[in-house]
C-alpha atoms as a PDB file:
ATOM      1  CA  UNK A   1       0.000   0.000   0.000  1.00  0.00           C
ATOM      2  CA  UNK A   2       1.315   2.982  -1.154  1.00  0.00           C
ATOM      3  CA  UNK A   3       3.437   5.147  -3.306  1.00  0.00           C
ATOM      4  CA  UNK A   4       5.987   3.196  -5.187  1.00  0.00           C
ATOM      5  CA  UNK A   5       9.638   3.443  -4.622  1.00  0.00           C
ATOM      6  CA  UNK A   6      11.706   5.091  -7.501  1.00  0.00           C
ATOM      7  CA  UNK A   7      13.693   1.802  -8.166  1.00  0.00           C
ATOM      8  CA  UNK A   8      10.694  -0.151  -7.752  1.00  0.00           C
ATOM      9  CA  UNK A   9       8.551   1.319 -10.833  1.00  0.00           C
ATOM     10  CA  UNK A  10       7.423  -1.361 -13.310  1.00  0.00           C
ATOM     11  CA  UNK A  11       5.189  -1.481 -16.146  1.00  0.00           C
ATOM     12  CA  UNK A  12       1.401  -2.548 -15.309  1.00  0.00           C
ATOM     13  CA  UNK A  13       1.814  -4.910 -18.605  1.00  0.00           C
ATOM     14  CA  UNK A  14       4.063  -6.933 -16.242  1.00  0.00           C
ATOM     15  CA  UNK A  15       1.352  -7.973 -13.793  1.00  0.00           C
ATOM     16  CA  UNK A  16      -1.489  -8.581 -16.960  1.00  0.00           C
ATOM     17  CA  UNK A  17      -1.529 -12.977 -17.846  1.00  0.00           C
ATOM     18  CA  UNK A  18      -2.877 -11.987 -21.557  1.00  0.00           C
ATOM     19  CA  UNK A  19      -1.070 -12.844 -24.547  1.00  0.00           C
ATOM     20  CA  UNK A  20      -0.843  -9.421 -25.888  1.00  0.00           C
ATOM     21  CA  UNK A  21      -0.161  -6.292 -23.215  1.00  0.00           C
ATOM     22  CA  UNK A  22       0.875  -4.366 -25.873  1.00  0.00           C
ATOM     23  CA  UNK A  23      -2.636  -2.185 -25.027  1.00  0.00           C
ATOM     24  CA  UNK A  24      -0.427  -1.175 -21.397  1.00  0.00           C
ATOM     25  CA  UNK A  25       3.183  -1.603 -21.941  1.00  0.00           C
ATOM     26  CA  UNK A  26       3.454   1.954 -21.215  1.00  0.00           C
ATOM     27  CA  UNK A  27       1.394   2.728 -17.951  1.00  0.00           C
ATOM     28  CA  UNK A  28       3.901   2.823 -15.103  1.00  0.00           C
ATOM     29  CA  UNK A  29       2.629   1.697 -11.220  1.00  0.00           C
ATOM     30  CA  UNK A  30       3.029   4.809  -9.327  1.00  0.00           C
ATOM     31  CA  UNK A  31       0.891   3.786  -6.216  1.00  0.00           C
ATOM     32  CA  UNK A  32      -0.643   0.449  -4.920  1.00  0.00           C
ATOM     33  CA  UNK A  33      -3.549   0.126  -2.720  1.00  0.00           C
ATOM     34  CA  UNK A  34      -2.468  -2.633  -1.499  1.00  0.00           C
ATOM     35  CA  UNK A  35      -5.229  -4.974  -2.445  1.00  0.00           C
ATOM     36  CA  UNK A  36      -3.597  -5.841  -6.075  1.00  0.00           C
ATOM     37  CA  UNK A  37      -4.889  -1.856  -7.793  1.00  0.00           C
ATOM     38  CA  UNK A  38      -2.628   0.622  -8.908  1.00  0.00           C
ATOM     39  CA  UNK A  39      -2.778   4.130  -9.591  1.00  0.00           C
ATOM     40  CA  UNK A  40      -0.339   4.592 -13.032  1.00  0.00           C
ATOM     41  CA  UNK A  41       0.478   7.128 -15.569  1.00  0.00           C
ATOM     42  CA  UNK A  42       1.240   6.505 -19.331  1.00  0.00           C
ATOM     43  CA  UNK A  43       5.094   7.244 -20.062  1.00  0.00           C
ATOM     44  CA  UNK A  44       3.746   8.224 -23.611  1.00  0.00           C
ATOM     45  CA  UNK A  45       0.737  10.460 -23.459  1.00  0.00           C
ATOM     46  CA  UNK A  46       1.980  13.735 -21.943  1.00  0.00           C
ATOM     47  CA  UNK A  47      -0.554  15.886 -19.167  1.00  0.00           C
ATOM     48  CA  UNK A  48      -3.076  13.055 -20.135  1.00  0.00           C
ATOM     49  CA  UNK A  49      -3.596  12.532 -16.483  1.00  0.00           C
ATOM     50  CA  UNK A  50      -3.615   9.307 -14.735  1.00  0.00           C
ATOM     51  CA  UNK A  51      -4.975   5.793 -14.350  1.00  0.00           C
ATOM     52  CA  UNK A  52      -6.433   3.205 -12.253  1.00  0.00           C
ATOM     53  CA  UNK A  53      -5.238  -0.302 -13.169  1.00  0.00           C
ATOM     54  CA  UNK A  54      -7.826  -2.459 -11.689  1.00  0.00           C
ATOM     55  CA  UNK A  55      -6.754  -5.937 -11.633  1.00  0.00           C
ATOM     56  CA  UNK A  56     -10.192  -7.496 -11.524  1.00  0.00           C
ATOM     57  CA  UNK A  57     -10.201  -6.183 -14.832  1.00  0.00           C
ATOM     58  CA  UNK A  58      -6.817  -5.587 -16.501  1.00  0.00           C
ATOM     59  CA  UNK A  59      -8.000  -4.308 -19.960  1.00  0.00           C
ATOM     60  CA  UNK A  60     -11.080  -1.338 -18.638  1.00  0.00           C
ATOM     61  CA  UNK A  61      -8.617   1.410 -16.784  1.00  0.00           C
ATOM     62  CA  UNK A  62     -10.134   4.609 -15.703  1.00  0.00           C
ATOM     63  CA  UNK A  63      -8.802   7.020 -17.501  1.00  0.00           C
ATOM     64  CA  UNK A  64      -8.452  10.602 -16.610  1.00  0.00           C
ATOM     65  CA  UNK A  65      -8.112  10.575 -12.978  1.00  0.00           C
ATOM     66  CA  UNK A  66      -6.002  13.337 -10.938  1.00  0.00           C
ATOM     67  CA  UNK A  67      -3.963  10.562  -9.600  1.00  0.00           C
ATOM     68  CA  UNK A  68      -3.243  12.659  -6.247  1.00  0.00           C
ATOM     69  CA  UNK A  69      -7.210  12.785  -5.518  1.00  0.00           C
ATOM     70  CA  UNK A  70      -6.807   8.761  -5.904  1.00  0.00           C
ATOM     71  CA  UNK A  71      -3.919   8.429  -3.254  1.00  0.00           C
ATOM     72  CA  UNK A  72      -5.611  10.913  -0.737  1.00  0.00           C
ATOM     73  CA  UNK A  73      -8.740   8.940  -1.267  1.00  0.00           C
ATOM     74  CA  UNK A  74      -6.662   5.288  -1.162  1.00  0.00           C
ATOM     75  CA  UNK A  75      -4.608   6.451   1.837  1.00  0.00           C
ATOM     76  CA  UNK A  76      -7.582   8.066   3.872  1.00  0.00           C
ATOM     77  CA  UNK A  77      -9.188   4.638   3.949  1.00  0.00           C
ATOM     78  CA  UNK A  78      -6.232   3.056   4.835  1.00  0.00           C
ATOM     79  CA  UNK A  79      -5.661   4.937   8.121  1.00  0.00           C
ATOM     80  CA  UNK A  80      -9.322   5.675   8.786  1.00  0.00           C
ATOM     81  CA  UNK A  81      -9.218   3.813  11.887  1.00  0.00           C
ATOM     82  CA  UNK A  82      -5.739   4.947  12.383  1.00  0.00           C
ATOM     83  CA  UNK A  83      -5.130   6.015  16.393  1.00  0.00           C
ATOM     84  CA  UNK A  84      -2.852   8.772  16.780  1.00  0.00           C
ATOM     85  CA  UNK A  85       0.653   8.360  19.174  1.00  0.00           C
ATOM     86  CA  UNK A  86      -1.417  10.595  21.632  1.00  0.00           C
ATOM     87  CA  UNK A  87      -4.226   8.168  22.386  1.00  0.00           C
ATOM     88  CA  UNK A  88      -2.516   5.061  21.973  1.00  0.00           C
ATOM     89  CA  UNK A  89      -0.270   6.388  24.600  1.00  0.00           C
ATOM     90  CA  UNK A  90      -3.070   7.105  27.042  1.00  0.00           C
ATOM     91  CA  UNK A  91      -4.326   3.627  26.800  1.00  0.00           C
ATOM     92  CA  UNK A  92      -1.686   2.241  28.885  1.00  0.00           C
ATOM     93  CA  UNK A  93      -1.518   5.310  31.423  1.00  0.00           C
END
């Protein structure tokens, strides 16, 4: 879950079992939510926003997205439940 380290980048085509990924050899993983999805911009289509790679199904993307909106969105319901130092402290005071 989460952004993608700089040496860890790969191409969503690598994580596709079709016989031709030509359709998204150039959409690189930029964020995971951790549940197999990743957020992913196209290397070839310049300011054409982002992507979600959905891996339920590999070859209908959503084009277009402001891929920031998706990791604030991805990330808030990650640490929704999320207890800050403060009160985790005070449990055991």
């Amino acid at each position: 879950m989460g952004p993608q380290r700089l040496r860890d980048l790969f191409r969503v085509s690598d994580l596709i079992d079709e016989e031709d990924v030509s359709f998204a050899e150039n959409w690189i993983a930029v964020f995971s939510n951790g549940a197999g999805d990743y957020v992913a911009v196209d290397a070839k289509v310049e300011e054409s926003g982002g992507l979600i790679w959905w891996h339920e199904e590999p070859k209908a993307p959503e084009f277009g997205v402001d891929i920031f909106e998706v990791m604030n969105a991805w990330m808030a319901i990650f640490l929704e439940d999320t207890k800050t130092r403060d009160e985790l402290i005070a449990k055991f005071h």
